[in-house]
C-alpha atoms as a PDB file:
ATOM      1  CA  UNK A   1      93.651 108.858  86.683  1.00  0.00           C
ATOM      2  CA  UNK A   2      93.953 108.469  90.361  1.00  0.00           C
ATOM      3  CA  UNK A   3      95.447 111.250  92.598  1.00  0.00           C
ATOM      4  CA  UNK A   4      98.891 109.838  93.053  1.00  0.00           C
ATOM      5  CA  UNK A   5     100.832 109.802  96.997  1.00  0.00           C
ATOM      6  CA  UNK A   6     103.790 108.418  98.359  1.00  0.00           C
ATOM      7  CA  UNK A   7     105.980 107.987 101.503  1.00  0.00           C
ATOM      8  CA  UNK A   8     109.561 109.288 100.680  1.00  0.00           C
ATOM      9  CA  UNK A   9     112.675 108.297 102.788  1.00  0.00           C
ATOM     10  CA  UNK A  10     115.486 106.406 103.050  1.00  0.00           C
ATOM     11  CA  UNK A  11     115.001 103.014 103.707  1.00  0.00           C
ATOM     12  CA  UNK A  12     111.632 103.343 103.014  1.00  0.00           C
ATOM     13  CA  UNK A  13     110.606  99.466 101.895  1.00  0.00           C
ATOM     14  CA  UNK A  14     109.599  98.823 106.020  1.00  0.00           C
ATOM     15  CA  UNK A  15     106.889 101.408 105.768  1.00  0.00           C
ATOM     16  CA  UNK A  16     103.207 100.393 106.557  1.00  0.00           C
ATOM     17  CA  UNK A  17     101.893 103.785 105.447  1.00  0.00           C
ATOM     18  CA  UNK A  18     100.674 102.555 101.762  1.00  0.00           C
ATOM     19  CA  UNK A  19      98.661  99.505 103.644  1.00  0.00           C
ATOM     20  CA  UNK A  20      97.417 102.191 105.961  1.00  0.00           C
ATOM     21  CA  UNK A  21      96.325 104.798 103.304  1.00  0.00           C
ATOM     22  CA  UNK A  22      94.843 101.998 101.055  1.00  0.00           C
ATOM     23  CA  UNK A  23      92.536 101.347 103.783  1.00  0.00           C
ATOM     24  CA  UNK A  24      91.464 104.955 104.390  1.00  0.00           C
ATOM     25  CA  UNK A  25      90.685 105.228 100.777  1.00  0.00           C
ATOM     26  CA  UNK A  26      88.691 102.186 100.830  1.00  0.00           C
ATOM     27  CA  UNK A  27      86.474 103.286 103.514  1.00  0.00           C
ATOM     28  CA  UNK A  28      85.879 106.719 102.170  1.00  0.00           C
ATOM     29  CA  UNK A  29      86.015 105.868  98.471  1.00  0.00           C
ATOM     30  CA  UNK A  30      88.889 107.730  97.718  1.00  0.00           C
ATOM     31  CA  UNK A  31      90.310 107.206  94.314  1.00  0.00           C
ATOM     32  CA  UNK A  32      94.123 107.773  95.160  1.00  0.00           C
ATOM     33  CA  UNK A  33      97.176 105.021  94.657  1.00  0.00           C
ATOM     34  CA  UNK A  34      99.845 105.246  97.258  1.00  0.00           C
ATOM     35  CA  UNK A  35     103.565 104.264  97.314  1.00  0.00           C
ATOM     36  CA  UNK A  36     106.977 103.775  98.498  1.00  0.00           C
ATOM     37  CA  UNK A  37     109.580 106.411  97.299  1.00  0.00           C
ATOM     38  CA  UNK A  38     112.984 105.886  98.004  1.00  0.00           C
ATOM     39  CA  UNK A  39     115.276 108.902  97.412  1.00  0.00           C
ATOM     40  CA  UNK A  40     119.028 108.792  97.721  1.00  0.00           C
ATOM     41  CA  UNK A  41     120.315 110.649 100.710  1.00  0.00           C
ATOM     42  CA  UNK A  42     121.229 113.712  98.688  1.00  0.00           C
ATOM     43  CA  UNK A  43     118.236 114.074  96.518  1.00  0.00           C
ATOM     44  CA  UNK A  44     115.796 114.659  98.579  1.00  0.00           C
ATOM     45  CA  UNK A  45     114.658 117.942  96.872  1.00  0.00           C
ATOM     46  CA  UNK A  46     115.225 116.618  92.849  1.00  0.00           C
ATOM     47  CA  UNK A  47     113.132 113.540  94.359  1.00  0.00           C
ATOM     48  CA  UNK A  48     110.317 115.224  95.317  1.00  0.00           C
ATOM     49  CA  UNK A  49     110.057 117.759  92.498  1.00  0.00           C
ATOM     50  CA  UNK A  50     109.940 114.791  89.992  1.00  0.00           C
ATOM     51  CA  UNK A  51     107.186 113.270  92.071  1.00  0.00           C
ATOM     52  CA  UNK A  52     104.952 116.735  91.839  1.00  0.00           C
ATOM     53  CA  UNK A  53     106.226 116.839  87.886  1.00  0.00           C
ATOM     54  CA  UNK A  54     104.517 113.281  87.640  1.00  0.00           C
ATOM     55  CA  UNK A  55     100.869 114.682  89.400  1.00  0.00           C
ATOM     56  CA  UNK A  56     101.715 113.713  92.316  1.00  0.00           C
ATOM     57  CA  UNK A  57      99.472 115.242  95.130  1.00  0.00           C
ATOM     58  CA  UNK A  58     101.445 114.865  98.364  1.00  0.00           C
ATOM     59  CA  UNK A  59     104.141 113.446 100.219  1.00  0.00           C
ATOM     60  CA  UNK A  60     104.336 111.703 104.087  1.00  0.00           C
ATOM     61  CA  UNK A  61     108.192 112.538 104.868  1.00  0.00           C
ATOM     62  CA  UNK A  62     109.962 110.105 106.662  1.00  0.00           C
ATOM     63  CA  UNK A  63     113.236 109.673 108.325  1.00  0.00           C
ATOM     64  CA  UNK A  64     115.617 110.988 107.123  1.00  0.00           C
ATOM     65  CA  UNK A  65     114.548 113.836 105.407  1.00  0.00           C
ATOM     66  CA  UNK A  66     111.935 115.841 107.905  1.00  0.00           C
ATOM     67  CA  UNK A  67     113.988 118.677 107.957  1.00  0.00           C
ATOM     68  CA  UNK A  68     114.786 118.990 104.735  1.00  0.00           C
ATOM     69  CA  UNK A  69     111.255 118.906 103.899  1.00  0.00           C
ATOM     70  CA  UNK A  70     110.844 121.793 106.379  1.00  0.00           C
ATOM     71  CA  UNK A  71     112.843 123.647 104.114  1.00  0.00           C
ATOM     72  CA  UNK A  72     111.436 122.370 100.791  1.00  0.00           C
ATOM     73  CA  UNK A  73     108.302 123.934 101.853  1.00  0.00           C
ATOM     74  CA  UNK A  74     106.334 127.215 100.554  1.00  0.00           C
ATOM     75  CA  UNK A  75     104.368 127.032 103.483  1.00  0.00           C
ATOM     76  CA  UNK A  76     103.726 126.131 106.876  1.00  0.00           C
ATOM     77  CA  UNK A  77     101.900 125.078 109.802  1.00  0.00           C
ATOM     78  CA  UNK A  78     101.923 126.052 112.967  1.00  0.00           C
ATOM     79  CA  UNK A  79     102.250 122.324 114.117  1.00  0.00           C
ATOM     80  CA  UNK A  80     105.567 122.015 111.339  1.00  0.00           C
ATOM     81  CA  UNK A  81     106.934 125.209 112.392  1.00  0.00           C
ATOM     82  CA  UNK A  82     107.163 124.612 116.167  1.00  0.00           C
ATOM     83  CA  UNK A  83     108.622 120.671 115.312  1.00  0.00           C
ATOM     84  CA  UNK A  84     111.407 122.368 112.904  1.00  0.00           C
ATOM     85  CA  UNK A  85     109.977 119.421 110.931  1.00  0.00           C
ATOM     86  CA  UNK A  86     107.827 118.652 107.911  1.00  0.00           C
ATOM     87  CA  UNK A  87     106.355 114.900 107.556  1.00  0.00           C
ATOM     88  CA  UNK A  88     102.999 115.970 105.738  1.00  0.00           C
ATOM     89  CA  UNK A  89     103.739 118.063 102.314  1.00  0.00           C
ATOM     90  CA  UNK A  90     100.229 118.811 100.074  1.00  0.00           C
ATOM     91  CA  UNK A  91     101.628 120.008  96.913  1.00  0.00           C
ATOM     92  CA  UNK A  92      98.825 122.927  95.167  1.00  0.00           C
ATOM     93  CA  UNK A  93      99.094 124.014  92.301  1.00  0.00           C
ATOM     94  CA  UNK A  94     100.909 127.182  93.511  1.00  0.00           C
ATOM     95  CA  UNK A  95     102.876 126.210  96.812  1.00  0.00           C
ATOM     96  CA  UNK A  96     103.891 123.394  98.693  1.00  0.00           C
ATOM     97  CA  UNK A  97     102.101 123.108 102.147  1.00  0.00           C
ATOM     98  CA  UNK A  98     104.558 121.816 105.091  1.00  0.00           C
ATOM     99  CA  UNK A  99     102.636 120.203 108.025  1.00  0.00           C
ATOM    100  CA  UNK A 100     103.319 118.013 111.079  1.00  0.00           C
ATOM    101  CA  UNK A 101     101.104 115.542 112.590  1.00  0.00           C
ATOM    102  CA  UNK A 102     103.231 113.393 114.520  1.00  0.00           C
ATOM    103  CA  UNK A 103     102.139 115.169 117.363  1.00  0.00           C
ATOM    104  CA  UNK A 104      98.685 115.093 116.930  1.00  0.00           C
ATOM    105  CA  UNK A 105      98.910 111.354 116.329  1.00  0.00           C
ATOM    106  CA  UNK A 106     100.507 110.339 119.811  1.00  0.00           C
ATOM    107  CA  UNK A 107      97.925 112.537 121.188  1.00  0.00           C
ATOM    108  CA  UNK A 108      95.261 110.788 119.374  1.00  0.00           C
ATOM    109  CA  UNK A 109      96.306 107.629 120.283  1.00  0.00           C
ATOM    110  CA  UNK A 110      96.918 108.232 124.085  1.00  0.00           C
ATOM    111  CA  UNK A 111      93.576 109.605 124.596  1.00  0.00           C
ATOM    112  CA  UNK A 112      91.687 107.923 121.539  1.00  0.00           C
ATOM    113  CA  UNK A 113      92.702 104.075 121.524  1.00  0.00           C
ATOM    114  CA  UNK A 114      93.997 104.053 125.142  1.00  0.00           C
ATOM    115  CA  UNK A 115      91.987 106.162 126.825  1.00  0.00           C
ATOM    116  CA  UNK A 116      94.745 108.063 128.935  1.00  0.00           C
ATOM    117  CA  UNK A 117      93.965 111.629 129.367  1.00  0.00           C
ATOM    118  CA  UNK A 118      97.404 113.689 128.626  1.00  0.00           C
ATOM    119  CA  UNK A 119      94.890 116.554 130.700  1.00  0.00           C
ATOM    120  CA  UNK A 120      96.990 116.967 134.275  1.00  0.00           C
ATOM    121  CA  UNK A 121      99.254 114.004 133.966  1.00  0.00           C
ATOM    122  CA  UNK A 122     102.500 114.008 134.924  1.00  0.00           C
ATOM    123  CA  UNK A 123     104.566 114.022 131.948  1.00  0.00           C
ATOM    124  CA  UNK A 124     108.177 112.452 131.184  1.00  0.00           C
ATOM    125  CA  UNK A 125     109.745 112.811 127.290  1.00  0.00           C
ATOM    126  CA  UNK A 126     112.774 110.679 126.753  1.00  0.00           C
ATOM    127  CA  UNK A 127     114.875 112.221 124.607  1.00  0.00           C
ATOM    128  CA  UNK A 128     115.585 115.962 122.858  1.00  0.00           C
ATOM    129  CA  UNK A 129     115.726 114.665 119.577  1.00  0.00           C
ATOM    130  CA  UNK A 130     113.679 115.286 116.557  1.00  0.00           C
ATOM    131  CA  UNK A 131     111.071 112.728 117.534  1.00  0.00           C
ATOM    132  CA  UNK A 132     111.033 114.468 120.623  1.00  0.00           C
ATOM    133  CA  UNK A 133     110.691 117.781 119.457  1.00  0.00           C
ATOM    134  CA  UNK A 134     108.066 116.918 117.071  1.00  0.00           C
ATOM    135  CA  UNK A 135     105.122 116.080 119.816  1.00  0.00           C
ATOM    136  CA  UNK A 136     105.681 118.338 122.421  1.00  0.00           C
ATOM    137  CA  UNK A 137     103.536 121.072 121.392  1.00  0.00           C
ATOM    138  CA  UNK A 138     100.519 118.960 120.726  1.00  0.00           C
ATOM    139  CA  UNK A 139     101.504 117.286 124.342  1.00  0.00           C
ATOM    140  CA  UNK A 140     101.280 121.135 125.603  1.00  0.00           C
ATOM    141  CA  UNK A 141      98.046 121.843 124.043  1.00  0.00           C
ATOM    142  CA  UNK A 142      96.573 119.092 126.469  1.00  0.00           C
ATOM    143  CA  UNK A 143      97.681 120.863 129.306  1.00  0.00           C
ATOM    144  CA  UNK A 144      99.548 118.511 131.306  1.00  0.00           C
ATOM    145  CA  UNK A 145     100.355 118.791 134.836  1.00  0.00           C
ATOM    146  CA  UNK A 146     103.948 118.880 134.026  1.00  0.00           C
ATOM    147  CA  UNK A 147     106.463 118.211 131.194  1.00  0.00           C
ATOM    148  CA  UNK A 148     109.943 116.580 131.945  1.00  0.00           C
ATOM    149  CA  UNK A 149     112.422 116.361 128.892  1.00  0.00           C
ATOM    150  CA  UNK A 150     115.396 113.922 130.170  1.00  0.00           C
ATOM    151  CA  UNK A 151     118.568 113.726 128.191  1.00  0.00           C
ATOM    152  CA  UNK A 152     121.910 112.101 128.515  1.00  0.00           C
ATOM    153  CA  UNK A 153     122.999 115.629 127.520  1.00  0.00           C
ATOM    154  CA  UNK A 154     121.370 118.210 129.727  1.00  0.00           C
ATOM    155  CA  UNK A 155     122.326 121.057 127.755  1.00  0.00           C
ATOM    156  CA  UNK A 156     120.635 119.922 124.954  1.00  0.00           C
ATOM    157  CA  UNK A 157     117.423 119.154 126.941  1.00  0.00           C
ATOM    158  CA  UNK A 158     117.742 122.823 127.732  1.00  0.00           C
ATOM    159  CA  UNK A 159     117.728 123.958 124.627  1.00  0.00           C
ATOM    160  CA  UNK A 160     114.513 122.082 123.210  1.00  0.00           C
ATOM    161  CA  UNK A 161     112.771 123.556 126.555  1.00  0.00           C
ATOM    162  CA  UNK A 162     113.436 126.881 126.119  1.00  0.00           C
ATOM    163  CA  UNK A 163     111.527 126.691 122.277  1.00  0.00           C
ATOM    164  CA  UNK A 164     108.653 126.669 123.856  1.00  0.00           C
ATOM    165  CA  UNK A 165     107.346 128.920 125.830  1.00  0.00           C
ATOM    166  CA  UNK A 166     106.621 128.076 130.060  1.00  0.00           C
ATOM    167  CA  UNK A 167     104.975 124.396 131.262  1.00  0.00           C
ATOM    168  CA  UNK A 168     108.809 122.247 129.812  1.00  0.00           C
ATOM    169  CA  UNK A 169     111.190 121.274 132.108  1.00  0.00           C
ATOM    170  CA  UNK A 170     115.098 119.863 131.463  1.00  0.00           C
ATOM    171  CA  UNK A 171     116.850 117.467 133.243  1.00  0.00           C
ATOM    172  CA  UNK A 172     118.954 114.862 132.903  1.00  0.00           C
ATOM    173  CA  UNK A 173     118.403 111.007 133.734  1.00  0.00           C
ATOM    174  CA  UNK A 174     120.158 111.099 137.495  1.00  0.00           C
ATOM    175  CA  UNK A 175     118.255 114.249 137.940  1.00  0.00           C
ATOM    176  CA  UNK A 176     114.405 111.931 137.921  1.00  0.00           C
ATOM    177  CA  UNK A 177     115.322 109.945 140.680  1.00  0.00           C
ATOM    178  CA  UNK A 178     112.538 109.989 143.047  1.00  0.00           C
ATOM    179  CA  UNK A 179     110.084 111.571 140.407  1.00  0.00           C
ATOM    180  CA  UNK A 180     106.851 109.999 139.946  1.00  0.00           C
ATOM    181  CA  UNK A 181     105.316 110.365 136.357  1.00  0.00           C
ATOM    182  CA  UNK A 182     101.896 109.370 134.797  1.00  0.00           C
ATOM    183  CA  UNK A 183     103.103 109.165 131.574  1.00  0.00           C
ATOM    184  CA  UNK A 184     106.479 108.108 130.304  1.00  0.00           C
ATOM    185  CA  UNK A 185     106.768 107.947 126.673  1.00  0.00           C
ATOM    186  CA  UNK A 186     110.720 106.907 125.051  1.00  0.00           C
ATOM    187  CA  UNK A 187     111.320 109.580 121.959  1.00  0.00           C
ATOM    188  CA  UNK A 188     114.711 108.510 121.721  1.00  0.00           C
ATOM    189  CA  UNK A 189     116.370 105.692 118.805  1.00  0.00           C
ATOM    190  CA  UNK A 190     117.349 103.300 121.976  1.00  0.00           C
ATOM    191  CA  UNK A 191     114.866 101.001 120.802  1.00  0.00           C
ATOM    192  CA  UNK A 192     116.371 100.852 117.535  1.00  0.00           C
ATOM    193  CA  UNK A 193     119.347  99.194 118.420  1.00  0.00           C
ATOM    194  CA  UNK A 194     118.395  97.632 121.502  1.00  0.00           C
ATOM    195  CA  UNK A 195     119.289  99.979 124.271  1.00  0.00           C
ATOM    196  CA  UNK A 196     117.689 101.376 127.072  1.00  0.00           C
ATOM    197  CA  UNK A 197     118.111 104.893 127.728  1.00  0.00           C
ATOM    198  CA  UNK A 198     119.365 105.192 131.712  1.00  0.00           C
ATOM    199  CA  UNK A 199     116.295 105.567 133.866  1.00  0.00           C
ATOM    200  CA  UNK A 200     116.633 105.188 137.604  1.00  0.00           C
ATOM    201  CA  UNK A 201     113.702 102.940 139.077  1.00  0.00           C
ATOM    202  CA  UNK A 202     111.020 104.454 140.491  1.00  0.00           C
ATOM    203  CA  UNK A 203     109.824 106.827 138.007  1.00  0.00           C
ATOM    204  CA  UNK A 204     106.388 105.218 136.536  1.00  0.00           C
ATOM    205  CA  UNK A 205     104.030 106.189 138.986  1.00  0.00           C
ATOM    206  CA  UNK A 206     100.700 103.949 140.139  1.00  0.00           C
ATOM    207  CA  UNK A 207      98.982 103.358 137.038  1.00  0.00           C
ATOM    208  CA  UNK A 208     101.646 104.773 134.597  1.00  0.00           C
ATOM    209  CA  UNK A 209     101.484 104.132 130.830  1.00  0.00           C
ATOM    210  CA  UNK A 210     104.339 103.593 129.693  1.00  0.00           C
ATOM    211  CA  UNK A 211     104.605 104.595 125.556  1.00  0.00           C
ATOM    212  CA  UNK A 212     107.842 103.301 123.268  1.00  0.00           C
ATOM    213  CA  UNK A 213     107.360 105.506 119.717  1.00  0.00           C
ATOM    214  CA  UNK A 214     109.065 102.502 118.227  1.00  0.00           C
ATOM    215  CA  UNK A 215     107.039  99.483 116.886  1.00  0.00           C
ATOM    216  CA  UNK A 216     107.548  96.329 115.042  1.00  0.00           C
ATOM    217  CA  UNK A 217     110.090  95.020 117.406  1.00  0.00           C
ATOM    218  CA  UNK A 218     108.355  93.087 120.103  1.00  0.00           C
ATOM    219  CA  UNK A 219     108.330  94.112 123.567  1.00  0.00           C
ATOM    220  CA  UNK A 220     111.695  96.468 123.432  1.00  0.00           C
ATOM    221  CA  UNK A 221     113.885  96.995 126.603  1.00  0.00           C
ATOM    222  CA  UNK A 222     112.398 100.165 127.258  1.00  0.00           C
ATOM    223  CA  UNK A 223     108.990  98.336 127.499  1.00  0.00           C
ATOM    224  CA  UNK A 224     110.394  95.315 129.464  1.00  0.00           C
ATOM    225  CA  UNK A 225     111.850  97.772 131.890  1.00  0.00           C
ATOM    226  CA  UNK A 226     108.929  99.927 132.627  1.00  0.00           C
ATOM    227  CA  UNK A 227     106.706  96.223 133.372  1.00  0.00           C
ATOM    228  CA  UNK A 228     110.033  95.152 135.930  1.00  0.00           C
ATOM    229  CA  UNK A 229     108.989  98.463 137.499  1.00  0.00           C
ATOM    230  CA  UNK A 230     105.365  98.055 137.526  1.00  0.00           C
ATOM    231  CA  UNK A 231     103.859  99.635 135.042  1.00  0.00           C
ATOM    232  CA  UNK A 232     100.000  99.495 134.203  1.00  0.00           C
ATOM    233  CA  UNK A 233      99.672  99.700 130.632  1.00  0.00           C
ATOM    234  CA  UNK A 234     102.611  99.599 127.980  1.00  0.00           C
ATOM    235  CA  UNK A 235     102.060 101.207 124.423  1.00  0.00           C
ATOM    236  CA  UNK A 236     104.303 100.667 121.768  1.00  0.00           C
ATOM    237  CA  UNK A 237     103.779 103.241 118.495  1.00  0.00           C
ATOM    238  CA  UNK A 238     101.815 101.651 115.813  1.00  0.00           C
ATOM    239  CA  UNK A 239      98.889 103.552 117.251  1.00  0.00           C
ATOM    240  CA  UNK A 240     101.223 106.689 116.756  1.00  0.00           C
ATOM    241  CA  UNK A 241     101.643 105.691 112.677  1.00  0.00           C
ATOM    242  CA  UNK A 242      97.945 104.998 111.784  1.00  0.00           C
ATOM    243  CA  UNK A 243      96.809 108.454 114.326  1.00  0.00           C
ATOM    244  CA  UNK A 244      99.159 110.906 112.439  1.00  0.00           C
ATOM    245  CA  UNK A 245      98.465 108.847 108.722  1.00  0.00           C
ATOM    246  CA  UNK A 246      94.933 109.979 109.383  1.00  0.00           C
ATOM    247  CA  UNK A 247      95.590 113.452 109.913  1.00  0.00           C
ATOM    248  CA  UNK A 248      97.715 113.303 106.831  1.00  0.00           C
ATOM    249  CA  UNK A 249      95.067 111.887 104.794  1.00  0.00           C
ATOM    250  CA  UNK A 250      92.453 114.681 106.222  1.00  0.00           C
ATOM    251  CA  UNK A 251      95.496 117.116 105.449  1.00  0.00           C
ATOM    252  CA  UNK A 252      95.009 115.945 101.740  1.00  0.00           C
ATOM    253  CA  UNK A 253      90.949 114.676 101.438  1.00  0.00           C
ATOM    254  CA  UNK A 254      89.170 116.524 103.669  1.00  0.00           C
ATOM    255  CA  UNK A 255      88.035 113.435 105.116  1.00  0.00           C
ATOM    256  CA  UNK A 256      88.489 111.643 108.495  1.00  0.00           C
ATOM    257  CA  UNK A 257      88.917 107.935 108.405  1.00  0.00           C
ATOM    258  CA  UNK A 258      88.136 105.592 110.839  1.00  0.00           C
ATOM    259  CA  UNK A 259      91.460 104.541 112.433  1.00  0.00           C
ATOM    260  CA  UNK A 260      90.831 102.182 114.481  1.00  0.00           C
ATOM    261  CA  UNK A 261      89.776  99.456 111.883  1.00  0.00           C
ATOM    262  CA  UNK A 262      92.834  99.732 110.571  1.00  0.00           C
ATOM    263  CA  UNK A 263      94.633  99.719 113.725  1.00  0.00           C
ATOM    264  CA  UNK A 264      93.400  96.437 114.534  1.00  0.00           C
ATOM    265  CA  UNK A 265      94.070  95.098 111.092  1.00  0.00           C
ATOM    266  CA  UNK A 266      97.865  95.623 111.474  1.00  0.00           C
ATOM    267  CA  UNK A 267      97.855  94.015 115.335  1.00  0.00           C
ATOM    268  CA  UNK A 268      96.422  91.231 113.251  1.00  0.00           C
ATOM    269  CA  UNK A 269      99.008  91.390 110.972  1.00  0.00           C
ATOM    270  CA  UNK A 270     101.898  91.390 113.076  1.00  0.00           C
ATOM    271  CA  UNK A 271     100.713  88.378 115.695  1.00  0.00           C
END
């Protein structure tokens, strides 16, 4: 029988993951079957369980049960523990293992498929949500020049900042005017309902990327704004999904895939 994984969450019928992980196993002749596990809102845990009861192997968590999956875990990473958030659980045969690599995959794809060093940039994070939350220690690890969390809510910035420790700073929108940044990359859920979170012009410096963690939605207005002002490349976060799938599926194989195939095979897809 093959090893048996799944993407839980709820909706869950949008994900690309099992077209993602079918490729990885085809390249490195995996013999695993991937699918789409939708668990009601409260039954996240009694979801899960009856997955590992089935053989199940391991679970990609996605919205909007990452932090209950935090706490469904036995163990956990370093990466999962400084997000608050689980999206990668490996189920053993005597403890669930809690990971994150949502981090790891922006990273990946900022300095892997778009060649932008994160190494002394100038740093902007939209947002102190959960998405935020999630990547800023693998942004840290890079050793940017500087790292700006702006929030509607500068209290709440505050409070992500102080998590980690030195190199974060909080402000609000108002408070960037006439702040240059190298990188600008939208962690809020704007995007998802067509908003724009409520950046003053001027803020993408000469040669900024500018990176949208949504996908699948055309250019959204947080991309469209950062080309009015300029900006030299614009990134939306497919790139993001296939990066931290990969580190997933080395979580649970012990093999890297070759992501960038399959990158280009869902571009394809979606033209």
């Amino acid at each position: 029988m093959p090893d048996r994984y799944a993407v839980i969450g709820n909706p869950v019928a949008h994900s690309k993951s099992p077209q993602i992980h079918a490729e990885f196993a085809r390249q490195t002749g995996q013999d695993m079957v991937y699918e789409r596990l939708l668990a009601p809102t409260d039954a996240f845990m009694a979801t899960a369980d009856a997955f590992r009861a089935r053989g199940g192997r391991g679970l990609n968590v996605t919205l909007p049960f990452k932090g209950e999956a935090f706490r469904y875990a036995d163990r956990l990473s370093e990466g999962a523990r400084a997000a608050q958030a689980v999206n990668t659980l490996k189920f053993e045969r005597d403890a669930i293992i809690g990971d994150n690599t949502d981090g790891a995959g922006l990273v990946n794809d900022l300095v892997r498929n778009l060649g932008r060093a994160v190494a002394g940039a100038r740093l902007l994070l939209l947002g102190a949500g959960g998405a935020a939350r999630g990547v800023i220690a693998p942004l840290l690890e890079q050793q940017p020049a500087q790292l700006v969390i702006a929030n509607r809510t500068l209290g709440k910035a505050q409070l992500l900042a102080q998590c980690f420790r030195g190199g974060v700073e909080a402000g609000t929108y108002a408070a960037l005017a006439g702040r240059r940044f190298d990188l600008v990359v939208n962690a809020t859920s704007a995007s998802l309902v067509g908003d724009l979170p409520p950046l003053p012009q001027g803020v993408f410096a000469r040669d900024a990327l500018a990176y949208d963690m949504m996908y699948g939605r055309g250019e959204t207005p947080f991309l469209a704004f950062a080309r009015g002002e300029g900006a030299a490349v614009l990134a939306d976060g497919l790139g993001m999904l296939v990066e931290q799938a990969a580190e997933s599926f080395f979580i649970w194989r012990g093999l890297r895939p070759d992501s960038a195939p399959v990158l280009k095979l869902l571009r394809a897809n979606e033209e």
